[in-house]
PDB file of N, CA and C in Angstrom:
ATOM      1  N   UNK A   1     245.161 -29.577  53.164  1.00  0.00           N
ATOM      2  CA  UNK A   1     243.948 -28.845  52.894  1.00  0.00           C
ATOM      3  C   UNK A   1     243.760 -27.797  53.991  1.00  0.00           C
ATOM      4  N   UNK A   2     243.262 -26.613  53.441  1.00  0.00           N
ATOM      5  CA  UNK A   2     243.421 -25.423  54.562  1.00  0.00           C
ATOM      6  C   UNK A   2     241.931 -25.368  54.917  1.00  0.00           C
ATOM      7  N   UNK A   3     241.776 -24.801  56.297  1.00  0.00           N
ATOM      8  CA  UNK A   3     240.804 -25.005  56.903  1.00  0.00           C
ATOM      9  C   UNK A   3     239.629 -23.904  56.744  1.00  0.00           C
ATOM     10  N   UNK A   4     238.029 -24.387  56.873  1.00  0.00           N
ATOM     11  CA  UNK A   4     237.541 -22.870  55.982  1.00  0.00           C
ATOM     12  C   UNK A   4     237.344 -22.170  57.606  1.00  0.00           C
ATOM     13  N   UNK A   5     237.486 -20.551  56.557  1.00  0.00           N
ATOM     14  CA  UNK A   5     237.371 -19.607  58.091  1.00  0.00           C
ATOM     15  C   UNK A   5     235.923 -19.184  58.247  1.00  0.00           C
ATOM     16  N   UNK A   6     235.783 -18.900  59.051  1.00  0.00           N
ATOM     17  CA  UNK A   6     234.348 -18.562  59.904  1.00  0.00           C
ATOM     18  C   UNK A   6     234.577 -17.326  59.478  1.00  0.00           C
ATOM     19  N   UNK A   7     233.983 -15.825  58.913  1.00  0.00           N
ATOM     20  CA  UNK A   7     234.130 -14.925  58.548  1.00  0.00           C
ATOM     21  C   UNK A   7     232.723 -14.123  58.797  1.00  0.00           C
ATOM     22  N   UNK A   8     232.065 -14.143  60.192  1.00  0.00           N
ATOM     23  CA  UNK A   8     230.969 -13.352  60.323  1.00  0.00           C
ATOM     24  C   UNK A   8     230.488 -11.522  60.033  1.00  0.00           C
ATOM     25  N   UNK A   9     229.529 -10.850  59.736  1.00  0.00           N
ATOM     26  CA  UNK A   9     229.297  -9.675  59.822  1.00  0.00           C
ATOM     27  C   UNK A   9     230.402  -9.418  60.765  1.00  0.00           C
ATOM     28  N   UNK A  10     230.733  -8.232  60.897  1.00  0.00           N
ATOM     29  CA  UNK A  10     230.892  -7.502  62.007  1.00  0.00           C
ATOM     30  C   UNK A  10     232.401  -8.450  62.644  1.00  0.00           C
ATOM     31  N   UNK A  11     232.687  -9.610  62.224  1.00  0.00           N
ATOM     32  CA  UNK A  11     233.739 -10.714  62.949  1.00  0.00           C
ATOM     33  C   UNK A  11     235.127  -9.940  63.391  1.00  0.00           C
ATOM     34  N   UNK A  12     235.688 -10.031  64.460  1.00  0.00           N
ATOM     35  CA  UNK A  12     236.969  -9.792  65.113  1.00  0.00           C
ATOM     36  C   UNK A  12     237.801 -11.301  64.740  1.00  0.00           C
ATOM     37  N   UNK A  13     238.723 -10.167  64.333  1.00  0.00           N
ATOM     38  CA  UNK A  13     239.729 -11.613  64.167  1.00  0.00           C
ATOM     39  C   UNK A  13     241.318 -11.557  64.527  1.00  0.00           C
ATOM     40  N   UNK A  14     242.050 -12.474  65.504  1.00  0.00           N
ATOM     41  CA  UNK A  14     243.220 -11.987  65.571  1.00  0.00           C
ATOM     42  C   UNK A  14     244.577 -12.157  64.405  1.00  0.00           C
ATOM     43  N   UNK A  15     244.815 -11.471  64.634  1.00  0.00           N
ATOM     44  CA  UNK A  15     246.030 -11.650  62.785  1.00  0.00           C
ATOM     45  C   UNK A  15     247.265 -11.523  63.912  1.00  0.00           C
ATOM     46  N   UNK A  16     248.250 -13.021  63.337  1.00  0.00           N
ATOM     47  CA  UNK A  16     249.787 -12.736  63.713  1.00  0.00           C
ATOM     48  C   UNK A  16     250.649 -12.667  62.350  1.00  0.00           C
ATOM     49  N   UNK A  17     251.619 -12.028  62.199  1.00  0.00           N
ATOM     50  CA  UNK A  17     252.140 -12.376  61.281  1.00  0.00           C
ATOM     51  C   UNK A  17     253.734 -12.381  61.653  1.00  0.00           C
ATOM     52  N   UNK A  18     254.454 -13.303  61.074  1.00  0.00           N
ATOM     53  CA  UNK A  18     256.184 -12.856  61.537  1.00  0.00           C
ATOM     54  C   UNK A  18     256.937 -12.940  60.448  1.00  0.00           C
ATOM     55  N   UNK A  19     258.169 -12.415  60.845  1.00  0.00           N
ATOM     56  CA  UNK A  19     259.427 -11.998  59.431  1.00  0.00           C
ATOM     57  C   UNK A  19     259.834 -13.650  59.156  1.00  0.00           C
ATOM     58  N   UNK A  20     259.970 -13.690  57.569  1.00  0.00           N
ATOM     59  CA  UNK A  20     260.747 -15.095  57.559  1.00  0.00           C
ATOM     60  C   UNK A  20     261.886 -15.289  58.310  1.00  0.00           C
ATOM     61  N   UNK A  21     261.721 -16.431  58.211  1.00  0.00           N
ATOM     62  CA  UNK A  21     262.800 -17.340  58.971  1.00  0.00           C
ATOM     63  C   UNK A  21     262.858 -16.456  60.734  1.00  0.00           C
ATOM     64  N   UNK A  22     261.889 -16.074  61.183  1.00  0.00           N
ATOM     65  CA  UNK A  22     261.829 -14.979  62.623  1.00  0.00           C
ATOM     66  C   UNK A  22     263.049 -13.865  62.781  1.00  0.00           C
ATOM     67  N   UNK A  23     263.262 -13.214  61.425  1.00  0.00           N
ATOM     68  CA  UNK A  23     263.973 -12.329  61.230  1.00  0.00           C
ATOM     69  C   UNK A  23     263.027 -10.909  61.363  1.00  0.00           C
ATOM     70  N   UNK A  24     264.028 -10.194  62.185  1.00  0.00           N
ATOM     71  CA  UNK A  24     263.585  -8.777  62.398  1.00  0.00           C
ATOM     72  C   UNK A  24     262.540  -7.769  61.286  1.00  0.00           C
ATOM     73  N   UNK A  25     261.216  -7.806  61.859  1.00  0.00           N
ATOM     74  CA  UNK A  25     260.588  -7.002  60.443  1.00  0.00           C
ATOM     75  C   UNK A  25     260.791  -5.357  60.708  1.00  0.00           C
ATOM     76  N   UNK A  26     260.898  -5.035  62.381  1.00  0.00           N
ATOM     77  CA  UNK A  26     260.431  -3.832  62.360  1.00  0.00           C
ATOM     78  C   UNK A  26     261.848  -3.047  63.246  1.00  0.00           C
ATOM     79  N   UNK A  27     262.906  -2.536  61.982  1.00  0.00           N
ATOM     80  CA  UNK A  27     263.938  -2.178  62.111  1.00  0.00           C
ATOM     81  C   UNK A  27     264.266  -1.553  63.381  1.00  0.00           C
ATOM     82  N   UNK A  28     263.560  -0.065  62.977  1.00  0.00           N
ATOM     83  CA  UNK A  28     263.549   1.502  63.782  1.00  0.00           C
ATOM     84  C   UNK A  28     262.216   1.496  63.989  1.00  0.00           C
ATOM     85  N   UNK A  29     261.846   2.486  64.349  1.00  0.00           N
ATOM     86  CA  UNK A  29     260.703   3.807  64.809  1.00  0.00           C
ATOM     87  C   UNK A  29     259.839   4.337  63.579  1.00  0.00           C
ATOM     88  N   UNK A  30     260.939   4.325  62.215  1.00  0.00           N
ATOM     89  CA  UNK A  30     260.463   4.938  61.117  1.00  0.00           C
ATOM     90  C   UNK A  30     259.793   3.246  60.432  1.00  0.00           C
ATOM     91  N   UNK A  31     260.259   2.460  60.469  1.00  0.00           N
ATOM     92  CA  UNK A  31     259.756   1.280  59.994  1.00  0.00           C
ATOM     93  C   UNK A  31     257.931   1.094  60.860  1.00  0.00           C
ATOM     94  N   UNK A  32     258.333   1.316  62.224  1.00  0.00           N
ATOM     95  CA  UNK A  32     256.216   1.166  62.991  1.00  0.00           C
ATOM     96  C   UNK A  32     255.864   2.165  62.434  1.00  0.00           C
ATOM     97  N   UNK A  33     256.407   3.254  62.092  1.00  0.00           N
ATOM     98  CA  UNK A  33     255.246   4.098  61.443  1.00  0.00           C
ATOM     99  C   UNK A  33     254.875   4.374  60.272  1.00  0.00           C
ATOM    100  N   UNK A  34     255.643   3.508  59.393  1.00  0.00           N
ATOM    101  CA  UNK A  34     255.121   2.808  58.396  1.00  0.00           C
ATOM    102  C   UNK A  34     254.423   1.930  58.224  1.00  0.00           C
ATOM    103  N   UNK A  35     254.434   1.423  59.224  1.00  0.00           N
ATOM    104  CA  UNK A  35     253.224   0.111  59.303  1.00  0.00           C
ATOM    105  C   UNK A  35     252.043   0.985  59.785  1.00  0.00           C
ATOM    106  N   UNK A  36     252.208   1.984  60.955  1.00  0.00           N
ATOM    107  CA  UNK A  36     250.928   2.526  61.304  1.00  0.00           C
ATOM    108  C   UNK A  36     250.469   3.258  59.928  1.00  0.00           C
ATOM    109  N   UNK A  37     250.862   3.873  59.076  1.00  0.00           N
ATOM    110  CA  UNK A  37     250.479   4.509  57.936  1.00  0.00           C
ATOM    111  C   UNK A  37     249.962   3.185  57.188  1.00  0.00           C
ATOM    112  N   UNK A  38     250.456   2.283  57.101  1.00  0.00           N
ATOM    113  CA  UNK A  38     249.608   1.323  56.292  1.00  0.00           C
ATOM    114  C   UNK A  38     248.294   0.685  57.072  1.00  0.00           C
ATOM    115  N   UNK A  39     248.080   0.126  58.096  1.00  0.00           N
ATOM    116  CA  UNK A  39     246.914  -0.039  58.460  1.00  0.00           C
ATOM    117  C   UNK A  39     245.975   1.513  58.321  1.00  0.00           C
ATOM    118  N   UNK A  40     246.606   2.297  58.505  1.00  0.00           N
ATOM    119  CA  UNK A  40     245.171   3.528  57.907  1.00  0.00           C
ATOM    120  C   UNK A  40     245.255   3.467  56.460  1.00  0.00           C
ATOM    121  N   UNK A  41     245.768   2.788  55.988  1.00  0.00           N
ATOM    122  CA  UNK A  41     245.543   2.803  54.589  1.00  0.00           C
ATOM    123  C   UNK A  41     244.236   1.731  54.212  1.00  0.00           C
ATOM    124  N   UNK A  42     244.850   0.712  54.760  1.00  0.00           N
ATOM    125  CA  UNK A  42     243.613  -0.948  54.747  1.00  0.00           C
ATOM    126  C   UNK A  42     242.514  -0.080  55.479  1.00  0.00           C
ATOM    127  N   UNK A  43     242.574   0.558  56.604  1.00  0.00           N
ATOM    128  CA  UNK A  43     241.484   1.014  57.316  1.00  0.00           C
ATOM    129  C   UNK A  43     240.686   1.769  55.923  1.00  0.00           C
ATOM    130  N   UNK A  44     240.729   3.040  55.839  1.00  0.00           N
ATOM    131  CA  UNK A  44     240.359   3.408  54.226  1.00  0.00           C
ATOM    132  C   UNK A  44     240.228   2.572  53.251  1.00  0.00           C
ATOM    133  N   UNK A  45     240.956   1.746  52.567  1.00  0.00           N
ATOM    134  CA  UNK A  45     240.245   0.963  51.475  1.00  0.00           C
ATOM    135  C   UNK A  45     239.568  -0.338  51.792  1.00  0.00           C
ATOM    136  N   UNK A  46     239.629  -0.862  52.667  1.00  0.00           N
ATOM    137  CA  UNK A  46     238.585  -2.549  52.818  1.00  0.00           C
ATOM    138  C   UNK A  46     237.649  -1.417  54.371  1.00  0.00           C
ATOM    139  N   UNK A  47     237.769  -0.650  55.276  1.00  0.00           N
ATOM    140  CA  UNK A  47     236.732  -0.700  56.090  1.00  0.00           C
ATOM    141  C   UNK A  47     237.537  -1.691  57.216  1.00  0.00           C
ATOM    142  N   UNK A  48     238.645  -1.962  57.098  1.00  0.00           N
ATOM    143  CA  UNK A  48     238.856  -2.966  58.444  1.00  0.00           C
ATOM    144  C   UNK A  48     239.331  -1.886  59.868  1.00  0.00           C
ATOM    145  N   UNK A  49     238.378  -2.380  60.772  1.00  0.00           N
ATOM    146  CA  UNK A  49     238.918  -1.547  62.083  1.00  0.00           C
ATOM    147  C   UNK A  49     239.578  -2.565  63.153  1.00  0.00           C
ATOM    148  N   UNK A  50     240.586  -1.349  63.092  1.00  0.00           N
ATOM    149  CA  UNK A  50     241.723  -1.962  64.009  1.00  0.00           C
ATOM    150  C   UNK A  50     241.023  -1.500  65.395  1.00  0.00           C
ATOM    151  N   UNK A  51     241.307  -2.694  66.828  1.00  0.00           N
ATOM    152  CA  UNK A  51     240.675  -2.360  67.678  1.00  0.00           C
ATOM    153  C   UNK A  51     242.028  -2.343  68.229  1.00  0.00           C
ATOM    154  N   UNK A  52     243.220  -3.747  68.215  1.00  0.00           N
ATOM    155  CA  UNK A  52     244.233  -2.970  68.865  1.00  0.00           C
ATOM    156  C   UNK A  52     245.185  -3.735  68.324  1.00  0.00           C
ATOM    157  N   UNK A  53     246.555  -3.562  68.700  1.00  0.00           N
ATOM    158  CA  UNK A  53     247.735  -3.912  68.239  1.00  0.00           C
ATOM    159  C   UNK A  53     248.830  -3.903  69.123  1.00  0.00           C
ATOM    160  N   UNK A  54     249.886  -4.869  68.278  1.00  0.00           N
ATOM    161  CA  UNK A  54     251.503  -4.956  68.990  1.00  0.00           C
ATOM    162  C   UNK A  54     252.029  -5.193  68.235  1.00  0.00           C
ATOM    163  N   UNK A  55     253.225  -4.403  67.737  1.00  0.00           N
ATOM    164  CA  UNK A  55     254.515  -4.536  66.936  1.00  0.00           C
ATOM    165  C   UNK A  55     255.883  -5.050  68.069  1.00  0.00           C
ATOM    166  N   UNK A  56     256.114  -5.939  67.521  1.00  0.00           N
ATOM    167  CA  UNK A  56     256.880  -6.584  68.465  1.00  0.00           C
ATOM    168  C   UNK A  56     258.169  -7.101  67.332  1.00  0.00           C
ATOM    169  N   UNK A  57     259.486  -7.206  68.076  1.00  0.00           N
ATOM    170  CA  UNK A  57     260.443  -6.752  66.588  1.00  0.00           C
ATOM    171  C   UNK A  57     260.196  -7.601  65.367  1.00  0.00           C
ATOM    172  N   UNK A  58     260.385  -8.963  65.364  1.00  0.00           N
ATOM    173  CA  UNK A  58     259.844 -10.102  64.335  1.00  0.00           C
ATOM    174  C   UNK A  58     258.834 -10.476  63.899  1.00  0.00           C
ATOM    175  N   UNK A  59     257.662  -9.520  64.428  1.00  0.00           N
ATOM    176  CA  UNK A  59     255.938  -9.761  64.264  1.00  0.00           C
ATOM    177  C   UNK A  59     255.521  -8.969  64.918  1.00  0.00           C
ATOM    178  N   UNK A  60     253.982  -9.000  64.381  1.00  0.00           N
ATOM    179  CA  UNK A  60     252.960  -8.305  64.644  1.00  0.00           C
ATOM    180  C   UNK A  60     251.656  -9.086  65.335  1.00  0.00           C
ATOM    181  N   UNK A  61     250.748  -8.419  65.997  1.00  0.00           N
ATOM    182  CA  UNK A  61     249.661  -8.956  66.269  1.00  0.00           C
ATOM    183  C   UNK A  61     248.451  -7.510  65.934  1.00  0.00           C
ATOM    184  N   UNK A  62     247.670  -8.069  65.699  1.00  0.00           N
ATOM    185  CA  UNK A  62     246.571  -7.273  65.208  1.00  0.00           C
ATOM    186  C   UNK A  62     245.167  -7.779  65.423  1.00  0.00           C
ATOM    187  N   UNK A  63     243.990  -6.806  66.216  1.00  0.00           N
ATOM    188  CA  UNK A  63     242.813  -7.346  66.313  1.00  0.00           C
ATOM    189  C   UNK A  63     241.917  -6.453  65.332  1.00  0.00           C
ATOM    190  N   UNK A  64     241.275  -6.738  64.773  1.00  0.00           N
ATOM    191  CA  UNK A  64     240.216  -6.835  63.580  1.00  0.00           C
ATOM    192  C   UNK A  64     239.338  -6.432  63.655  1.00  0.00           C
ATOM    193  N   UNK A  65     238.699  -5.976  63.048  1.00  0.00           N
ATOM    194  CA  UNK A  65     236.873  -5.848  62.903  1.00  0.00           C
ATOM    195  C   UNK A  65     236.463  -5.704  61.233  1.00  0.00           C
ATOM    196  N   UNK A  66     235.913  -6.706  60.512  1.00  0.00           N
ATOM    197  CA  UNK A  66     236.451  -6.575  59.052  1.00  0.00           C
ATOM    198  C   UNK A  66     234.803  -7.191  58.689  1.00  0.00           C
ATOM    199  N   UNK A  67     234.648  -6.833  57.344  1.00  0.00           N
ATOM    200  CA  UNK A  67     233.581  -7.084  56.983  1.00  0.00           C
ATOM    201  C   UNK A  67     233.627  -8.389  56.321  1.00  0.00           C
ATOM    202  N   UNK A  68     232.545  -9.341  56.082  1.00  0.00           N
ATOM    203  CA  UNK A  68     232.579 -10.733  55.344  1.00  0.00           C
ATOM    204  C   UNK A  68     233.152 -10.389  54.170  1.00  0.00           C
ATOM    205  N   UNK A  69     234.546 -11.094  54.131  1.00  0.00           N
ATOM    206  CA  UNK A  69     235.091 -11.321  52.918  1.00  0.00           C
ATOM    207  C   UNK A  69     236.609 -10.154  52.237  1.00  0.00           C
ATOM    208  N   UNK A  70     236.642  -9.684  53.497  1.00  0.00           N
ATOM    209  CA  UNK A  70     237.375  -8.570  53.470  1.00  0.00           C
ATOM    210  C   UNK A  70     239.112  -8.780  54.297  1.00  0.00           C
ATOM    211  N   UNK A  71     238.926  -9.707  55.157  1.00  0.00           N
ATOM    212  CA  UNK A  71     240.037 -10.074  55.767  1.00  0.00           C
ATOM    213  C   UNK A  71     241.451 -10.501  55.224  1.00  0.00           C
ATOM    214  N   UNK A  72     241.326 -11.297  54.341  1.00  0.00           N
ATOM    215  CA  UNK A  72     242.218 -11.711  53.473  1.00  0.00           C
ATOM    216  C   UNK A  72     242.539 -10.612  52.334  1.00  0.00           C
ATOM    217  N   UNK A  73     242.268  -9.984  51.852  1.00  0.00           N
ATOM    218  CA  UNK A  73     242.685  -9.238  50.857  1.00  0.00           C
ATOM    219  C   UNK A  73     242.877  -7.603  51.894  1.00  0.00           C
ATOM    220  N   UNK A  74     242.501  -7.897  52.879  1.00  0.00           N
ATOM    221  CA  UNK A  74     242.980  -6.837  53.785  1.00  0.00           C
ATOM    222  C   UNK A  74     244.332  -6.923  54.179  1.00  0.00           C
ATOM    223  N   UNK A  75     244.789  -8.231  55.020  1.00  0.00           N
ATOM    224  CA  UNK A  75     246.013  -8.488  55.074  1.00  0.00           C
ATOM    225  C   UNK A  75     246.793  -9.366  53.625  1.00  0.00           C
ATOM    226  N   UNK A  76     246.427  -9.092  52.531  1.00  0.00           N
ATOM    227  CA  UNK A  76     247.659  -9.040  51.835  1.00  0.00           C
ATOM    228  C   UNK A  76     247.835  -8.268  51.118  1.00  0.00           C
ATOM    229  N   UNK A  77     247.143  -7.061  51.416  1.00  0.00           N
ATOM    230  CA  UNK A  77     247.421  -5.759  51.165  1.00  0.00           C
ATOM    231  C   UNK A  77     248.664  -4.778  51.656  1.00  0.00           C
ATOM    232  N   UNK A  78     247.901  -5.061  53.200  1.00  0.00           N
ATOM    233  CA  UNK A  78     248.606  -4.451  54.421  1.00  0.00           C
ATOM    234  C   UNK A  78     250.263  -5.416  54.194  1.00  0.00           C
ATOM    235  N   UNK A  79     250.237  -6.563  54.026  1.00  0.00           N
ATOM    236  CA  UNK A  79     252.074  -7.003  53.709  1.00  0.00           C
ATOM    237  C   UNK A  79     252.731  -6.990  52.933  1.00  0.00           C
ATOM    238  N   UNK A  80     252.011  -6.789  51.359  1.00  0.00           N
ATOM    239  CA  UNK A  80     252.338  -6.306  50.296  1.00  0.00           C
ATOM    240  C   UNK A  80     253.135  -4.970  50.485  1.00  0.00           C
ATOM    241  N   UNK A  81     252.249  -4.401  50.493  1.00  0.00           N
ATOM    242  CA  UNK A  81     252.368  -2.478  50.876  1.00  0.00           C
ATOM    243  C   UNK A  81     253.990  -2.540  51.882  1.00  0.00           C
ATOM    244  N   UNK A  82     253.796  -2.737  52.961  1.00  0.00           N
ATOM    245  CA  UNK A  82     254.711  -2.723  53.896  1.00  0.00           C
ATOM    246  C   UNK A  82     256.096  -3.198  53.485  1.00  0.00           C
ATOM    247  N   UNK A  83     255.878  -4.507  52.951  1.00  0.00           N
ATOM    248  CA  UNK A  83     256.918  -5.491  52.165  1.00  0.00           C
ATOM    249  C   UNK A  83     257.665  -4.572  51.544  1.00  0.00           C
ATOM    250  N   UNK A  84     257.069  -4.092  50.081  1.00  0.00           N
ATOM    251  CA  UNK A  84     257.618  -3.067  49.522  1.00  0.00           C
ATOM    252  C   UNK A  84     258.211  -1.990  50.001  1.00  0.00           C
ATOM    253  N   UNK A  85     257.108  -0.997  51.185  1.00  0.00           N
ATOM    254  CA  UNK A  85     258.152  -0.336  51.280  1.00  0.00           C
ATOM    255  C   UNK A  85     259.519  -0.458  52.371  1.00  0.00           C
ATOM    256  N   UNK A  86     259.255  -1.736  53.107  1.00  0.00           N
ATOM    257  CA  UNK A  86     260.714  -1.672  53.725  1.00  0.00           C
ATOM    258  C   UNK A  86     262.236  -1.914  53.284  1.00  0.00           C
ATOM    259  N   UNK A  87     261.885  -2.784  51.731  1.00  0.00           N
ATOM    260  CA  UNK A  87     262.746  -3.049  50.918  1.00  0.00           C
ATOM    261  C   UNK A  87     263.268  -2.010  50.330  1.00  0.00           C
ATOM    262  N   UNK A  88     262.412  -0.504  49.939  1.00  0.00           N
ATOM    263  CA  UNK A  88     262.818   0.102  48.941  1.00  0.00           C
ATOM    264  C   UNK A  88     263.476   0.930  49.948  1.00  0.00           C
ATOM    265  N   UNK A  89     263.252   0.941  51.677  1.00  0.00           N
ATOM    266  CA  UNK A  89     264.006   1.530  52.509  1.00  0.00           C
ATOM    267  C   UNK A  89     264.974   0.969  53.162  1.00  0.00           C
ATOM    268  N   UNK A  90     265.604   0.022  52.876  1.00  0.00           N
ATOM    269  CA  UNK A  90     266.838  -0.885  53.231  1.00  0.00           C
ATOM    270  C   UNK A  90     267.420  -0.912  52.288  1.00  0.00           C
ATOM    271  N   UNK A  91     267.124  -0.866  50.558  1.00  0.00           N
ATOM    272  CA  UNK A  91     267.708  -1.229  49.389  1.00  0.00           C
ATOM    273  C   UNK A  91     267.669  -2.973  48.709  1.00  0.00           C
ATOM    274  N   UNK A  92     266.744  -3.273  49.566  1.00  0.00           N
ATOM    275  CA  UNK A  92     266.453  -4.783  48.746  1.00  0.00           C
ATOM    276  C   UNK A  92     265.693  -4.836  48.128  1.00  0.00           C
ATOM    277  N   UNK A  93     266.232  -6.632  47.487  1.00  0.00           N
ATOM    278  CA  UNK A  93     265.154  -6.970  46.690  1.00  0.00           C
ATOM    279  C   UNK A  93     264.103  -7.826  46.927  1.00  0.00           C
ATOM    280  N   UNK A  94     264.001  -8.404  47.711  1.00  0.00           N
ATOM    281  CA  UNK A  94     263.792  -9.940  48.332  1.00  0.00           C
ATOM    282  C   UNK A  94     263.113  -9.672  49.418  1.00  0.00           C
ATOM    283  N   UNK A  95     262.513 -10.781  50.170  1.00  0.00           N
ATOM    284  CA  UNK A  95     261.599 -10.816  51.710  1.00  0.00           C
ATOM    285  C   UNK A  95     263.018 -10.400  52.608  1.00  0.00           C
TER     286      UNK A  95
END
């Protein structure tokens, strides 16, 4: 059973996320700035403000500022989006 989240006004929240199996998510240079283009994307459609960040090669860390109820469909936006396009820029199909 998953645990419920505390999701206040205004709430900071830290987000990690890593490549399966701790495989490399963030190739090159052109891969972070695809990710930076996608958090201004989540920034624009949910309102989530990024206060700060680290791309680090197998994961990410990310601090938050997101509105009640917005967090979760913020980040599976933001890995969706990304997911896709690193695949369609490597030529896969798969995570």
């Amino acid at each position: 059973m998953s645990r419920v989240r505390i999701d206040p006004p205004g709430g900071v929240h830290h987000v990690m996320n890593r490549g399966v199996n701790r495989n490399t998510v963030f190739f090159d240079d052109d891969a972070r700035l695809a990710f930076g283009a996608q958090l201004a994307a989540v920034h624009d459609k949910f309102g989530a403000e990024v206060l700060a960040y680290c791309l680090m090669g197998n994961h990410f860390h990310l601090l938050l500022r997101t509105e009640p109820g917005t967090l979760s469909p913020t980040m599976q936006h933001l890995s969706s989006r990304f997911t896709r396009e690193t695949n369609r820029r490597l030529g896969r199909d798969g995570p």
